[in-house]
C-alpha atoms as a PDB file:
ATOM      1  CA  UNK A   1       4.690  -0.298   9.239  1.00  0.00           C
ATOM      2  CA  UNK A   2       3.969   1.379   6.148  1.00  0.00           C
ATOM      3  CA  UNK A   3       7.903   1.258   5.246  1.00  0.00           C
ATOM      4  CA  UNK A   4       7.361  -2.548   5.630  1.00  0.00           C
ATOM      5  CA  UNK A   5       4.195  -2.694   3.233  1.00  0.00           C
ATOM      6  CA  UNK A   6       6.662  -0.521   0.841  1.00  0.00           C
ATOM      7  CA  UNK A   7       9.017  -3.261   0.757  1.00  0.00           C
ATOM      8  CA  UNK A   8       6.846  -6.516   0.345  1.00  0.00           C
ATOM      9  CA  UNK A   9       5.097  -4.075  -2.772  1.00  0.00           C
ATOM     10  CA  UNK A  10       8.432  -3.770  -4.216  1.00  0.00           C
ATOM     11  CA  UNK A  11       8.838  -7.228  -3.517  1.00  0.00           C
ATOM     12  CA  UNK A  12       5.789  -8.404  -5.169  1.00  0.00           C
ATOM     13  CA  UNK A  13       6.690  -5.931  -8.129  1.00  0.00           C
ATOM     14  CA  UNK A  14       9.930  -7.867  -8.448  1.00  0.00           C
ATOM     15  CA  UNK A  15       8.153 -11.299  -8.342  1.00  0.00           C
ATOM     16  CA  UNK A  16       5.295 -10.257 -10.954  1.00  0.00           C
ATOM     17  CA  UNK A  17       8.613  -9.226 -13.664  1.00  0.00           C
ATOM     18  CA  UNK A  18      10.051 -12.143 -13.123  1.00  0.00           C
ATOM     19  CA  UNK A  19       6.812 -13.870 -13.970  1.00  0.00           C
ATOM     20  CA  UNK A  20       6.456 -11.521 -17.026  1.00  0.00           C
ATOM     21  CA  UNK A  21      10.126 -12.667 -17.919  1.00  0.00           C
ATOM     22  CA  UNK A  22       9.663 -16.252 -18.342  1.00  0.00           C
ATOM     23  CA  UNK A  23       7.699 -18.567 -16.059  1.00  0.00           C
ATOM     24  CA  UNK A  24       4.199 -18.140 -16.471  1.00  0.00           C
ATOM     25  CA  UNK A  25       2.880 -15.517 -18.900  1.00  0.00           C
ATOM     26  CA  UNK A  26      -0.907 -16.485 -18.830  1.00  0.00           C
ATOM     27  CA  UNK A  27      -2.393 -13.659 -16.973  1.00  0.00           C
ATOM     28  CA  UNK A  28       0.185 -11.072 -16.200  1.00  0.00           C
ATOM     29  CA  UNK A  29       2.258  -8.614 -18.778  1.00  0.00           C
ATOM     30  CA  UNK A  30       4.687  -6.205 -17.700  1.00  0.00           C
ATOM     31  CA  UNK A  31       1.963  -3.269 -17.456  1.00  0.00           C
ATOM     32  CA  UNK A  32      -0.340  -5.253 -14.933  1.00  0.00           C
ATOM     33  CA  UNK A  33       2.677  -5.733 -12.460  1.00  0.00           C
ATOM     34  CA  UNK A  34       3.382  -1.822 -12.590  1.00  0.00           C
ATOM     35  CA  UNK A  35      -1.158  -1.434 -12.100  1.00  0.00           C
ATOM     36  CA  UNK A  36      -0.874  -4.123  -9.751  1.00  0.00           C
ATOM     37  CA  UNK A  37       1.904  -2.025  -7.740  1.00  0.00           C
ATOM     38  CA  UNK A  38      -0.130   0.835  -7.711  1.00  0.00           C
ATOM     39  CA  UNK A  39      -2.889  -0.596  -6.486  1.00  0.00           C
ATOM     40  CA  UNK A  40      -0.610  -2.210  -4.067  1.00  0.00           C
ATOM     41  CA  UNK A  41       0.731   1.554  -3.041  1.00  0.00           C
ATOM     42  CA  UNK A  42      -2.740   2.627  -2.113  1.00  0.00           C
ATOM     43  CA  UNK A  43      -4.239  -0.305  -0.601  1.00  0.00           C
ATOM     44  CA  UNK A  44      -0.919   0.613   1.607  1.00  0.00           C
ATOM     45  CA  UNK A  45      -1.961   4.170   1.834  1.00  0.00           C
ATOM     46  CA  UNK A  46      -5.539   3.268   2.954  1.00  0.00           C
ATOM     47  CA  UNK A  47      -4.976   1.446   5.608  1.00  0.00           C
ATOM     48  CA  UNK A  48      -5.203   2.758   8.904  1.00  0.00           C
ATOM     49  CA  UNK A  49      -1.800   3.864  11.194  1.00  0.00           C
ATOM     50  CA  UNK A  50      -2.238   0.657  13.329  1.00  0.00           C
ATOM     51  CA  UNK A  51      -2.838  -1.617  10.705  1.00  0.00           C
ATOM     52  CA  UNK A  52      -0.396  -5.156  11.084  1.00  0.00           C
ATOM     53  CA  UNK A  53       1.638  -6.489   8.291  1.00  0.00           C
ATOM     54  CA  UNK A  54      -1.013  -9.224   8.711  1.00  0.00           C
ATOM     55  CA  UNK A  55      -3.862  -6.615   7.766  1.00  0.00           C
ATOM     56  CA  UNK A  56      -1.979  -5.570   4.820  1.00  0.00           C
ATOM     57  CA  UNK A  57      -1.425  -9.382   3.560  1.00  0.00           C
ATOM     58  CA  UNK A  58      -5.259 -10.270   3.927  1.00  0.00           C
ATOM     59  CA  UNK A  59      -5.510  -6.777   1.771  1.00  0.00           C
ATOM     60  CA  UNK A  60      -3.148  -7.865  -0.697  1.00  0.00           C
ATOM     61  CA  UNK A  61      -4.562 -11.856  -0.969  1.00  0.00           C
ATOM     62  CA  UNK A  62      -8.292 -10.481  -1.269  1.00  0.00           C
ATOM     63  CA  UNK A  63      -7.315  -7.789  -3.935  1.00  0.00           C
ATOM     64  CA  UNK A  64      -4.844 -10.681  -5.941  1.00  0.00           C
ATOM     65  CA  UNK A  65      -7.984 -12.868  -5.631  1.00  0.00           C
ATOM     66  CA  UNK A  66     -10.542 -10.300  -7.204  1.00  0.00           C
ATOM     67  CA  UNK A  67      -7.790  -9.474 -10.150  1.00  0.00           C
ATOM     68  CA  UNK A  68      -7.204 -13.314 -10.597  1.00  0.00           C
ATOM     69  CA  UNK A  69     -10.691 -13.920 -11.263  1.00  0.00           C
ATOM     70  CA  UNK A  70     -11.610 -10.992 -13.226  1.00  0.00           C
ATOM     71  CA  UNK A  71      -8.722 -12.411 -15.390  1.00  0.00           C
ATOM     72  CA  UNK A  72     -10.358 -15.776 -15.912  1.00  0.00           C
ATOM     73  CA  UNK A  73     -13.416 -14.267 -16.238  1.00  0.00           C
ATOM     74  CA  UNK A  74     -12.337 -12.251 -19.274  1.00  0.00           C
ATOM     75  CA  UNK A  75     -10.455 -15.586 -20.806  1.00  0.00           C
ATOM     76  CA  UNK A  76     -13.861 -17.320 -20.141  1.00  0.00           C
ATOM     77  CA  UNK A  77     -13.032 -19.256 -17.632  1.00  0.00           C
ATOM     78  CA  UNK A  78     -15.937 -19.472 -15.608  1.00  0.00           C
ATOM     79  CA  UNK A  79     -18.820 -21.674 -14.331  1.00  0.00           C
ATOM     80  CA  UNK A  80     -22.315 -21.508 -15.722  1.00  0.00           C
ATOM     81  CA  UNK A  81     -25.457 -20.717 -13.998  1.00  0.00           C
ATOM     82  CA  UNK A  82     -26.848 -23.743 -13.449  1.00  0.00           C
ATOM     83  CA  UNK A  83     -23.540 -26.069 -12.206  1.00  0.00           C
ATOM     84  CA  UNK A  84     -23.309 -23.537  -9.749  1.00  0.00           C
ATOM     85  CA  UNK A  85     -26.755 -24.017  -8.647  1.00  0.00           C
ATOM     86  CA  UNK A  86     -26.426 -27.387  -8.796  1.00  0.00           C
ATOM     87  CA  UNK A  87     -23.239 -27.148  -6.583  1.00  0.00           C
ATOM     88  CA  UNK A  88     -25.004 -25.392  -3.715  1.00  0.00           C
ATOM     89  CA  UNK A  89     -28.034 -28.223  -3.959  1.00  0.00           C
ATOM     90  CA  UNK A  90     -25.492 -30.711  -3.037  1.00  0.00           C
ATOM     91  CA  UNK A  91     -23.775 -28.903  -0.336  1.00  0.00           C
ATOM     92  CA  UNK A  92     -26.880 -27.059   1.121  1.00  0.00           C
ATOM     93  CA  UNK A  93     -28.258 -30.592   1.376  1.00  0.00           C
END
Protein backbone atom coordinates (compact mmCIF):
# COMPACT_ATOMS: atom_id res chain seq x y z
CA UNK A 1 0.00 0.00 0.00
CA UNK A 2 2.39 2.42 1.15
CA UNK A 3 4.73 1.52 -2.01
CA UNK A 4 1.59 2.59 -4.00
CA UNK A 5 1.13 6.04 -2.08
CA UNK A 6 5.10 6.33 -2.89
CA UNK A 7 4.40 6.22 -6.43
CA UNK A 8 1.24 8.51 -6.96
CA UNK A 9 3.66 11.16 -4.55
CA UNK A 10 6.28 10.85 -7.07
CA UNK A 11 3.70 11.14 -9.50
CA UNK A 12 2.19 14.22 -8.22
CA UNK A 13 5.88 15.58 -7.75
CA UNK A 14 6.30 15.04 -11.48
CA UNK A 15 2.95 16.77 -12.34
CA UNK A 16 3.58 19.90 -9.92
CA UNK A 17 7.34 20.45 -12.15
CA UNK A 18 5.74 20.26 -15.03
CA UNK A 19 3.34 22.91 -13.84
CA UNK A 20 6.36 24.94 -12.52
CA UNK A 21 7.85 24.45 -16.14
CA UNK A 22 5.32 26.11 -18.17
CA UNK A 23 1.55 25.73 -17.84
CA UNK A 24 0.31 27.47 -15.01
CA UNK A 25 2.73 29.29 -12.69
CA UNK A 26 0.12 31.17 -10.47
CA UNK A 27 0.41 29.38 -7.25
CA UNK A 28 3.12 26.81 -7.40
CA UNK A 29 7.19 27.35 -7.76
CA UNK A 30 9.55 24.65 -7.87
CA UNK A 31 10.12 24.72 -3.90
CA UNK A 32 6.30 24.19 -3.07
CA UNK A 33 6.21 20.93 -5.27
CA UNK A 34 9.37 19.54 -3.30
CA UNK A 35 7.13 20.97 0.43
CA UNK A 36 4.19 19.68 -1.16
CA UNK A 37 6.03 16.13 -1.59
CA UNK A 38 7.00 16.11 1.78
CA UNK A 39 4.00 16.71 3.12
CA UNK A 40 2.77 14.16 0.73
CA UNK A 41 5.56 11.56 2.31
CA UNK A 42 4.11 11.95 5.74
CA UNK A 43 0.53 12.21 5.21
CA UNK A 44 1.71 8.62 3.64
CA UNK A 45 3.57 7.79 6.75
CA UNK A 46 0.58 8.67 9.02
CA UNK A 47 -1.76 6.73 7.82
CA UNK A 48 -2.63 3.64 9.34
CA UNK A 49 -1.32 -0.12 7.84
CA UNK A 50 -4.87 -0.76 6.43
CA UNK A 51 -5.43 2.42 5.02
CA UNK A 52 -6.89 2.13 0.96
CA UNK A 53 -5.39 4.02 -1.84
CA UNK A 54 -8.84 5.65 -1.55
CA UNK A 55 -7.96 6.89 2.12
CA UNK A 56 -4.78 8.25 0.94
CA UNK A 57 -6.54 10.24 -2.12
CA UNK A 58 -9.27 11.86 0.24
CA UNK A 59 -5.85 12.73 2.35
CA UNK A 60 -4.17 14.13 -0.50
CA UNK A 61 -7.54 16.20 -2.05
CA UNK A 62 -8.29 17.65 1.59
CA UNK A 63 -4.56 18.66 2.19
CA UNK A 64 -4.33 20.18 -1.83
CA UNK A 65 -7.59 21.94 -0.84
CA UNK A 66 -6.27 23.60 2.50
CA UNK A 67 -2.82 24.65 0.52
CA UNK A 68 -4.99 25.95 -2.46
CA UNK A 69 -6.82 28.21 -0.33
CA UNK A 70 -4.23 29.38 1.94
CA UNK A 71 -2.68 30.40 -1.46
CA UNK A 72 -5.59 32.58 -2.48
CA UNK A 73 -5.90 33.72 0.73
CA UNK A 74 -2.40 35.21 0.76
CA UNK A 75 -3.02 36.71 -3.03
CA UNK A 76 -6.28 38.15 -1.49
CA UNK A 77 -8.49 36.26 -2.98
CA UNK A 78 -11.13 35.87 -0.63
CA UNK A 79 -14.76 36.70 0.30
CA UNK A 80 -15.69 39.35 2.82
CA UNK A 81 -17.58 39.01 5.95
CA UNK A 82 -20.67 40.07 5.12
CA UNK A 83 -21.28 38.29 1.33
CA UNK A 84 -20.64 35.33 3.16
CA UNK A 85 -23.26 36.04 5.60
CA UNK A 86 -25.38 37.05 3.16
CA UNK A 87 -24.75 33.72 1.26
CA UNK A 88 -25.86 31.52 4.15
CA UNK A 89 -29.23 33.91 4.56
CA UNK A 90 -30.17 32.78 1.19
CA UNK A 91 -29.42 29.20 1.48
CA UNK A 92 -30.42 28.74 5.21
CA UNK A 93 -33.72 30.20 4.01
Amino acid sequence: MKNVLWKISNSVYSMCKMTVNGLNQKYINEDECIITKMKMLQAVQELPDDASVEDAMERFLMLAKIERGIAQADHGETVPHQAVRDRMAEWLK
